[in-house]
C-alpha atoms as a PDB file:
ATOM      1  CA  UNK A   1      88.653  51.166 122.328  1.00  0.00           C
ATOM      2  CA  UNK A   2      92.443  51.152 121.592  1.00  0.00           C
ATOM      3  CA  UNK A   3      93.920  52.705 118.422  1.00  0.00           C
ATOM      4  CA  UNK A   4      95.345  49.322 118.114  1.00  0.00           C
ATOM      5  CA  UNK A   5      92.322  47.257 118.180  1.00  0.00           C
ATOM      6  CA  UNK A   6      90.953  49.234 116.054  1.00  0.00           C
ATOM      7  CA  UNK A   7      93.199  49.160 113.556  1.00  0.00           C
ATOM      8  CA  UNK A   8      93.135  44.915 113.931  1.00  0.00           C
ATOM      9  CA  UNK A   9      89.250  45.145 113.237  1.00  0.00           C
ATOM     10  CA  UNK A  10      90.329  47.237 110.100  1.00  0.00           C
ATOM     11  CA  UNK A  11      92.601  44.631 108.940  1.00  0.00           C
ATOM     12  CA  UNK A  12      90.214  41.864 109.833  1.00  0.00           C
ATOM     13  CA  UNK A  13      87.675  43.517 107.972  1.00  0.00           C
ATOM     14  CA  UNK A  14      89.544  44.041 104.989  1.00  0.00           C
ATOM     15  CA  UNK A  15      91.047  40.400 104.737  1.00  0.00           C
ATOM     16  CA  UNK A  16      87.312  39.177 104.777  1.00  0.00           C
ATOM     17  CA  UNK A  17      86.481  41.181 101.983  1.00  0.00           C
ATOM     18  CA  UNK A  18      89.028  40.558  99.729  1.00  0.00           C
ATOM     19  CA  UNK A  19      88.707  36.616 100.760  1.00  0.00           C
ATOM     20  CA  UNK A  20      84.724  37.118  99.845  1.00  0.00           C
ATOM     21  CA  UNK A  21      85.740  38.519  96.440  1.00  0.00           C
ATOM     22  CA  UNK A  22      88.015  36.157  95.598  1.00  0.00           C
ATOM     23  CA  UNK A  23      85.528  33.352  96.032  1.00  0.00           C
ATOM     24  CA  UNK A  24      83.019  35.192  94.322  1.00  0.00           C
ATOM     25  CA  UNK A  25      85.241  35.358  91.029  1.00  0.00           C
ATOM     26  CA  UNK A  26      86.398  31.955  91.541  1.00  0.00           C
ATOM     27  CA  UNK A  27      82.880  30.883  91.613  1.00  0.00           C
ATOM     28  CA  UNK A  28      81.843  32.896  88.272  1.00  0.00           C
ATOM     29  CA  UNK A  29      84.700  31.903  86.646  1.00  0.00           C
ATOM     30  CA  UNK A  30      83.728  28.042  87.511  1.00  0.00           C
ATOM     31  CA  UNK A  31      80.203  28.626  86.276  1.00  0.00           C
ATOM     32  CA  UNK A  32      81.397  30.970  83.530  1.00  0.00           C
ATOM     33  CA  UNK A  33      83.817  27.523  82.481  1.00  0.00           C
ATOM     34  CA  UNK A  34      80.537  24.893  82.964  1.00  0.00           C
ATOM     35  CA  UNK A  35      78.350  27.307  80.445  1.00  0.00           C
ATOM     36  CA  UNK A  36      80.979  27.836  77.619  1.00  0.00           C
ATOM     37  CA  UNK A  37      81.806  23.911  77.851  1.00  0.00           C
ATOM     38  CA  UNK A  38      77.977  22.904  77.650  1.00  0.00           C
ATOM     39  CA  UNK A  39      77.691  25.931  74.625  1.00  0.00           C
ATOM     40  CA  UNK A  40      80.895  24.826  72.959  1.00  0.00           C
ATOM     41  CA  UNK A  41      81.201  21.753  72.716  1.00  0.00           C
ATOM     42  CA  UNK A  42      84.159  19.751  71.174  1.00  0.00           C
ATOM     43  CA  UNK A  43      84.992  22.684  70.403  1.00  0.00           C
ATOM     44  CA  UNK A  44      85.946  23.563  73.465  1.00  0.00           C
ATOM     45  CA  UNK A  45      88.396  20.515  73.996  1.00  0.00           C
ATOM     46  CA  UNK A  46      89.663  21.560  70.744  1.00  0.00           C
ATOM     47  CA  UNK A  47      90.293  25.055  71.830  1.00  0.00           C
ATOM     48  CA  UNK A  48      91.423  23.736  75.014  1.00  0.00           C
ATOM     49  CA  UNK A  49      94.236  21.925  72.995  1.00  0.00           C
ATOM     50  CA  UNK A  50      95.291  24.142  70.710  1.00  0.00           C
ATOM     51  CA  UNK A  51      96.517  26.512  73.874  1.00  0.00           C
ATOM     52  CA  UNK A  52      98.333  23.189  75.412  1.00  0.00           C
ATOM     53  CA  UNK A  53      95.343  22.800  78.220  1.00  0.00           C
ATOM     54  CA  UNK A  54      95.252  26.351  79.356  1.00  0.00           C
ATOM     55  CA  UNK A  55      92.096  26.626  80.775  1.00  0.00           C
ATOM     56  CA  UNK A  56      92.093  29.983  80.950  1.00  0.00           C
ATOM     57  CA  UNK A  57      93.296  31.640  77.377  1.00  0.00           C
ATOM     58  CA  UNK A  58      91.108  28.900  75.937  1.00  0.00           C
ATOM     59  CA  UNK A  59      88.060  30.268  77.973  1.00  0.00           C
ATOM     60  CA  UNK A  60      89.499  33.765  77.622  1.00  0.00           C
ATOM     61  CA  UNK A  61      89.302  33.359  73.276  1.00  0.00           C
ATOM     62  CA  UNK A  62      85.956  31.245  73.243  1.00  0.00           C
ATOM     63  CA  UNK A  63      84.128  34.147  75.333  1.00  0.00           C
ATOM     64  CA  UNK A  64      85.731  36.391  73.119  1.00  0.00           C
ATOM     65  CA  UNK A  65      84.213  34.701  70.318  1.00  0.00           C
ATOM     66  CA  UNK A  66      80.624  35.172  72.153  1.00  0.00           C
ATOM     67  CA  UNK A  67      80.959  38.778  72.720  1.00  0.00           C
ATOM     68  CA  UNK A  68      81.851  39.412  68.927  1.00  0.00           C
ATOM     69  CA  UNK A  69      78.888  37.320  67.462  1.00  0.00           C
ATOM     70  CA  UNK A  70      76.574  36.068  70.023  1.00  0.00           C
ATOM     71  CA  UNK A  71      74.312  38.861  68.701  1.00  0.00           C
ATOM     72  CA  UNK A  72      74.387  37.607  65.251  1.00  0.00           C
ATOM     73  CA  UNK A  73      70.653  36.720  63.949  1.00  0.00           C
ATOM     74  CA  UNK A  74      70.895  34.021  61.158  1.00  0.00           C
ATOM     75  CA  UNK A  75      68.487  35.102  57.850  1.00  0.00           C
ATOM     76  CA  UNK A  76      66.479  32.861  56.836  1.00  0.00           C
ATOM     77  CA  UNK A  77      66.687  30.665  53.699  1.00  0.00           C
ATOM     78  CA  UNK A  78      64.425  31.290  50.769  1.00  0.00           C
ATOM     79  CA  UNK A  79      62.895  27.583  49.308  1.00  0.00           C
ATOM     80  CA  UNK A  80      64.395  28.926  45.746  1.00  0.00           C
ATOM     81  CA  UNK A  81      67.682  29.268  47.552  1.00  0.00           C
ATOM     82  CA  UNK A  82      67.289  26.172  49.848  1.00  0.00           C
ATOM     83  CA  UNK A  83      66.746  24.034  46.757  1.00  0.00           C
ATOM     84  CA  UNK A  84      69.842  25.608  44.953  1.00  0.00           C
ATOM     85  CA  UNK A  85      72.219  24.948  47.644  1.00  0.00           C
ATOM     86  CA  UNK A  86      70.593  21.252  48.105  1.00  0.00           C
ATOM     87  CA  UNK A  87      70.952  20.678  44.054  1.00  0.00           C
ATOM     88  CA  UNK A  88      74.329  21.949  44.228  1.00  0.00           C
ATOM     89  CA  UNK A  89      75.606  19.984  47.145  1.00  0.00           C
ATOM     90  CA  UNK A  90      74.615  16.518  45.972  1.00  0.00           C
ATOM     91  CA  UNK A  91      75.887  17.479  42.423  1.00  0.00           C
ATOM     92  CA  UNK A  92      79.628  17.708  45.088  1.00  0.00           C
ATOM     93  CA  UNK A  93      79.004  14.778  46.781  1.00  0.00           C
ATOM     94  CA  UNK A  94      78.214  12.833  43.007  1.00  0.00           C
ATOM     95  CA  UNK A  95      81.307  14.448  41.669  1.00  0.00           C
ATOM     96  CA  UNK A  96      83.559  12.733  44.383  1.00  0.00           C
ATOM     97  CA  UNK A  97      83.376   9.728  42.718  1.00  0.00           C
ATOM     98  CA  UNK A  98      85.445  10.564  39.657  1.00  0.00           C
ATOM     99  CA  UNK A  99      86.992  13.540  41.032  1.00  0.00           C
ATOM    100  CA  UNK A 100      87.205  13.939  45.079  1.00  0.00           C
ATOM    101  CA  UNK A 101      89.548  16.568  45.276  1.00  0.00           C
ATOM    102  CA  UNK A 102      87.519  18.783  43.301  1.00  0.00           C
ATOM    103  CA  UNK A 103      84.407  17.935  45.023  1.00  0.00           C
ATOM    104  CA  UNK A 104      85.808  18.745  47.932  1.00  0.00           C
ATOM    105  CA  UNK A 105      86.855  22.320  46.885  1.00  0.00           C
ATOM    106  CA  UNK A 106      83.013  22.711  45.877  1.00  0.00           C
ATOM    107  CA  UNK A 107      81.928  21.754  49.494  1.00  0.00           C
ATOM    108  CA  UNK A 108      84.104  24.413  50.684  1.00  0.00           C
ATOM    109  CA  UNK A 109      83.109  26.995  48.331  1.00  0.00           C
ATOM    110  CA  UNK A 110      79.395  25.767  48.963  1.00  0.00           C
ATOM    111  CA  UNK A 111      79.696  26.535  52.830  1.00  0.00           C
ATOM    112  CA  UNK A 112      81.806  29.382  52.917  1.00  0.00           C
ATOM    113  CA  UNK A 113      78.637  30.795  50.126  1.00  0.00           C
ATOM    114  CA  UNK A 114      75.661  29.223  52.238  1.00  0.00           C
ATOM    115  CA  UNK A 115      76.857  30.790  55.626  1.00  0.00           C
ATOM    116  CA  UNK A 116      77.331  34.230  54.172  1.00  0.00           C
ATOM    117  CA  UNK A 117      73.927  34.237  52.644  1.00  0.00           C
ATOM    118  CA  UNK A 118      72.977  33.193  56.101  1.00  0.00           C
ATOM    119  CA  UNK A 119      74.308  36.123  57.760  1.00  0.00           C
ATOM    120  CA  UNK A 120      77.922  35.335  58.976  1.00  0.00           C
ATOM    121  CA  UNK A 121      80.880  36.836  57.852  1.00  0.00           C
ATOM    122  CA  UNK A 122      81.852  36.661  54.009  1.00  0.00           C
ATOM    123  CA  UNK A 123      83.826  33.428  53.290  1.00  0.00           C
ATOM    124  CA  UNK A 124      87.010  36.075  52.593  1.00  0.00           C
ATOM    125  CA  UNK A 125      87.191  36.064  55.509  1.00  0.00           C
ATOM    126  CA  UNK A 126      87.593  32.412  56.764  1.00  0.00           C
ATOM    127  CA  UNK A 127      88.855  33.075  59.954  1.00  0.00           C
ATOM    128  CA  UNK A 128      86.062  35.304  61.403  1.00  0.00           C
ATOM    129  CA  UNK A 129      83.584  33.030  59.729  1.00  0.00           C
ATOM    130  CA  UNK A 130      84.551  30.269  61.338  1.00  0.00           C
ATOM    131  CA  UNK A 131      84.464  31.879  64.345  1.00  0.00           C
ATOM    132  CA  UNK A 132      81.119  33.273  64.317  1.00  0.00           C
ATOM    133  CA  UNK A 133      79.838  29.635  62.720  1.00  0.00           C
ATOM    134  CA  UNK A 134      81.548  28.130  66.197  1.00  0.00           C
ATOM    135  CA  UNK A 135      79.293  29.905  68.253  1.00  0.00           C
ATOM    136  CA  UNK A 136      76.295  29.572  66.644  1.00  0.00           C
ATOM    137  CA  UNK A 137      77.192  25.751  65.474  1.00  0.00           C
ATOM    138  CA  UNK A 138      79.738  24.914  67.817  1.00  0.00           C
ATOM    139  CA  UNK A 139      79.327  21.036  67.518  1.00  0.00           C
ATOM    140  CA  UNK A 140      79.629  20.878  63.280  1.00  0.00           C
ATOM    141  CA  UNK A 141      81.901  23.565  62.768  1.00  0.00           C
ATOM    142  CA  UNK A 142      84.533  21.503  62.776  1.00  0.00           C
ATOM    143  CA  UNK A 143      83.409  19.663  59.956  1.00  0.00           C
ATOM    144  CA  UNK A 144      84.075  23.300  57.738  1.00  0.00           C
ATOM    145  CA  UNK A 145      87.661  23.443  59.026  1.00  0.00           C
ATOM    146  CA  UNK A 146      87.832  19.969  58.299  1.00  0.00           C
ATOM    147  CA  UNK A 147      86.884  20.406  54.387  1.00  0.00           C
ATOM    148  CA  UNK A 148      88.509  23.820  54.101  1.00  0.00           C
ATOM    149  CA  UNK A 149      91.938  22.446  55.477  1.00  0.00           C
ATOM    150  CA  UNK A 150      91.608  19.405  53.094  1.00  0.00           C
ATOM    151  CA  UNK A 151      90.936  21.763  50.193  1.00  0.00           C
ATOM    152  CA  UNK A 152      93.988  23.368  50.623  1.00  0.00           C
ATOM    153  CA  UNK A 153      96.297  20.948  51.130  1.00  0.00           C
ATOM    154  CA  UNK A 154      98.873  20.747  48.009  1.00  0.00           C
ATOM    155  CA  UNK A 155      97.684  24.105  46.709  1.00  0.00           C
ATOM    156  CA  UNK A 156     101.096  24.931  47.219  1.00  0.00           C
ATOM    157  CA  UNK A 157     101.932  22.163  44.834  1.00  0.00           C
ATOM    158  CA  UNK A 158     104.143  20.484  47.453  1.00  0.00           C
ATOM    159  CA  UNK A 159     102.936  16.534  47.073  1.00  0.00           C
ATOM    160  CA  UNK A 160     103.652  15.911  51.106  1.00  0.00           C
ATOM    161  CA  UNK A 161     100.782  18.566  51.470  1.00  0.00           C
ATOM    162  CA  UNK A 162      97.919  16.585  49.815  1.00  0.00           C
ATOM    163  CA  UNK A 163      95.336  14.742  51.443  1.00  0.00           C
ATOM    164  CA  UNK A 164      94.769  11.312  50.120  1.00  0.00           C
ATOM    165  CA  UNK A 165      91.211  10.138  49.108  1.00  0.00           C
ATOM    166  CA  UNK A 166      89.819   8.929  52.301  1.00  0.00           C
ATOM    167  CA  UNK A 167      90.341  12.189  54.241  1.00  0.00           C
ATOM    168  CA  UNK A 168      88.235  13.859  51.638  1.00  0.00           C
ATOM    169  CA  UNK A 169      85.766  11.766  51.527  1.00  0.00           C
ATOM    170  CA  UNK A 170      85.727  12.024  55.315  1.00  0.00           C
ATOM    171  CA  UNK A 171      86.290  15.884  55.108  1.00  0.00           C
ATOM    172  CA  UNK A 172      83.033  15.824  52.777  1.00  0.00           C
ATOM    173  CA  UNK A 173      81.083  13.519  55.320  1.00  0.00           C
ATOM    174  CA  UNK A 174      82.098  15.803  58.527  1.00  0.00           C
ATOM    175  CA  UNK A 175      81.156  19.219  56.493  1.00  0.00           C
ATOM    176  CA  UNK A 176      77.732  17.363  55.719  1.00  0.00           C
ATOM    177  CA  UNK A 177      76.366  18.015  59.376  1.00  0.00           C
ATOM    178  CA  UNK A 178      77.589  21.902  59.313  1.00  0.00           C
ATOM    179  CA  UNK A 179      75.416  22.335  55.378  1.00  0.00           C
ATOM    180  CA  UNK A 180      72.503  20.243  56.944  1.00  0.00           C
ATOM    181  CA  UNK A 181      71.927  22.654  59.868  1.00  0.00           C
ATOM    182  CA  UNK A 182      72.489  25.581  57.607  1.00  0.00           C
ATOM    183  CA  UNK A 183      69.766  24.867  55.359  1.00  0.00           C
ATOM    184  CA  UNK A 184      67.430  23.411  57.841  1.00  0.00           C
ATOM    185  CA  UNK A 185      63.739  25.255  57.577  1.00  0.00           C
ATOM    186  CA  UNK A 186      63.252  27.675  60.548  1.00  0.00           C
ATOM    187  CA  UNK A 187      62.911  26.329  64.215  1.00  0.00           C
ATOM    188  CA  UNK A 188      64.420  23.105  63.237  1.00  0.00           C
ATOM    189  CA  UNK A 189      68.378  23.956  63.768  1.00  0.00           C
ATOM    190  CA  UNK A 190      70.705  22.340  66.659  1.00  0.00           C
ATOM    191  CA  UNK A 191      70.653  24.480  69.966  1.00  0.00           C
ATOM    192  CA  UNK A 192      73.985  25.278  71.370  1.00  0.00           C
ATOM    193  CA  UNK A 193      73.982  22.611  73.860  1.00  0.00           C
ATOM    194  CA  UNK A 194      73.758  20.596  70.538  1.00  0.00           C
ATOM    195  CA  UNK A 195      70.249  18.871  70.952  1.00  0.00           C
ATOM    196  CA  UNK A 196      67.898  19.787  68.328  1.00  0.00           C
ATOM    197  CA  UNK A 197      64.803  21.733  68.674  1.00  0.00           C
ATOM    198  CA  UNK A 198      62.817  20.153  65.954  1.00  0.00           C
ATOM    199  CA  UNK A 199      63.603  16.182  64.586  1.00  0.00           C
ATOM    200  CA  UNK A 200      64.148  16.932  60.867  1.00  0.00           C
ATOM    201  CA  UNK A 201      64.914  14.252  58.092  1.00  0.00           C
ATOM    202  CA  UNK A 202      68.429  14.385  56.228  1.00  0.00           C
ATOM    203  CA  UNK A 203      69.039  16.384  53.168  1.00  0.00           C
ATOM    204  CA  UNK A 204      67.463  15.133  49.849  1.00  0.00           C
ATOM    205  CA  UNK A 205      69.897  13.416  48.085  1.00  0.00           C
ATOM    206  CA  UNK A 206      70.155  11.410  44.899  1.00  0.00           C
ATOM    207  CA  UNK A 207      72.014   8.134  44.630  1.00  0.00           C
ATOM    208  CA  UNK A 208      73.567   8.524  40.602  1.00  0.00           C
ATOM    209  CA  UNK A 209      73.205   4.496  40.191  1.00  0.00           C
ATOM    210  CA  UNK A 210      69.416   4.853  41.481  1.00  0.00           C
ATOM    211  CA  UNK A 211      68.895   7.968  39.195  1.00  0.00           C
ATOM    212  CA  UNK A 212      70.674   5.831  36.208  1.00  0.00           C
ATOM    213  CA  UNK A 213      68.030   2.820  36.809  1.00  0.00           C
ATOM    214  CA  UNK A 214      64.969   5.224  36.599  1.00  0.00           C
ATOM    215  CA  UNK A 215      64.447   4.247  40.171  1.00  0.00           C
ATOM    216  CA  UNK A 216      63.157   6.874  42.840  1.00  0.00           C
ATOM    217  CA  UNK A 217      65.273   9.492  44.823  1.00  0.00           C
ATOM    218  CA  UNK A 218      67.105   7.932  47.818  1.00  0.00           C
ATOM    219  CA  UNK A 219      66.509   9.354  51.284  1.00  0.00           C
ATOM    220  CA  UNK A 220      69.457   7.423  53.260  1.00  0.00           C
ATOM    221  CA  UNK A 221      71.779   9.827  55.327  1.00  0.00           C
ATOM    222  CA  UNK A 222      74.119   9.160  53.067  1.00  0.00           C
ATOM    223  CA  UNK A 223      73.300   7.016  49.830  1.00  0.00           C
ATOM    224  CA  UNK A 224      76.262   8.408  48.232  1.00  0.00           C
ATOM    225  CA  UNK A 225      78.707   7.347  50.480  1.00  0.00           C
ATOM    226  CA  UNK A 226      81.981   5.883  49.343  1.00  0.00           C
ATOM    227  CA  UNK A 227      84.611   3.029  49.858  1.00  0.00           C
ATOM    228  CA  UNK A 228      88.235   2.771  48.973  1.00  0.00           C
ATOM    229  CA  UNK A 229      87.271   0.462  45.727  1.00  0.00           C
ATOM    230  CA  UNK A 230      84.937   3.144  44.405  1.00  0.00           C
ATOM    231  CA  UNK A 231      87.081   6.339  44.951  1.00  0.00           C
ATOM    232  CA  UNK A 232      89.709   7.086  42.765  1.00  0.00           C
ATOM    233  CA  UNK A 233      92.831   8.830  43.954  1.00  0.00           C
ATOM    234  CA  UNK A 234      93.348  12.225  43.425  1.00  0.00           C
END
């Protein structure tokens, strides 16, 4: 055999392997993409916009986000503790009424509070909270950014800045999903692929014109929910 040939078969050889490599990362990186969508959620289209459609820095942070606190174990609520947070959030949602935006403040303070007792980062740090709430909540997170963005807006005192009445009261009905899962008994929180593992009824609420009329406790979804007539402005 030729020194030539030889040196063809090398080549030849080499050019296969490489090719087979390159499909094989392709591949992983396709199946890599189909698993963080299905784990993710919306918010992976959301991530996916906020980098303009780049597939890959999107993919790049949301694995990033996996590796930092897919090892996170959620504690578990104590009933004392369940029933606080429960008493306390429909004490928010009752407040709205006569004063949203300070209701809304509460809701924030309430989940930043409830997912630190559950085990994720302290609410001081918003940021990494959030993050490690996406990956373990991925399709109500958004309803904490929603309420935490609202809560801020005009803190700065700058009127353009404030949210008007009907984003907080939507803010407050988005954040509702995140608290619901948070204080759901054991076994009975939303998988990542957000079906549930366990039906569960809504959070115990009380309806204030119900409570005023000696009548029972309301178990609606959401009893207290509000119109534009009802709410005042901020």
């Amino acid at each position: 055999m030729s020194t030539g040939l030889i040196i063809a078969l090398i080549v030849i050889a080499a050019a296969v392997v490489v090719v087979a490599a390159a499909l094989t990362l392709r591949a992983r990186g396709a199946h890599g993409g189909r698993d963080l969508k299905r784990r993710f959620g919306p918010e992976y289209d959301r991530t996916l916009a906020r980098h303009d459609g780049d597939t890959t820095a999107a993919e790049r942070e949301l694995a990033e986000r996996v590796e930092r606190h897919g090892s996170l174990r959620e504690r578990p609520l104590e009933p004392a503790q369940r029933e606080q947070f429960a008493a306390r959030w429909t004490a928010a949602q009752e407040r709205f009424v006569d004063a949203p935006r300070e209701a809304v403040t509460e809701a924030d303070r309430l989940l930043a509070e409830l997912a630190a007792v559950r085990g994720f980062p302290d609410g001081g740090r918003y940021e990494e909270q959030l993050a490690a709430l996406s990956v373990h909540h991925a399709h109500h997170v958004h309803g904490y950014r929603h309420v935490h963005r609202v809560a801020r807006a005009g803190v700065s005192g700058q009127d353009g800045d404030r949210a008007d009445t009907e984003e907080m009261r939507e803010a407050m009905v988005e954040a509702r999903a995140l608290f619901e899962e948070l204080t759901a008994p054991e076994g009975r929180t939303a998988g990542h692929d957000g079906g549930t593992a366990t039906e569960r009824p809504p959070a115990r609420t009380t309806d204030r014109t119900d409570r005023a009329h000696g009548r029972r406790e309301s178990r609606s979804p959401l009893p207290w929910a509000l119109n534009r007539r009802h709410a005042k402005g901020s």
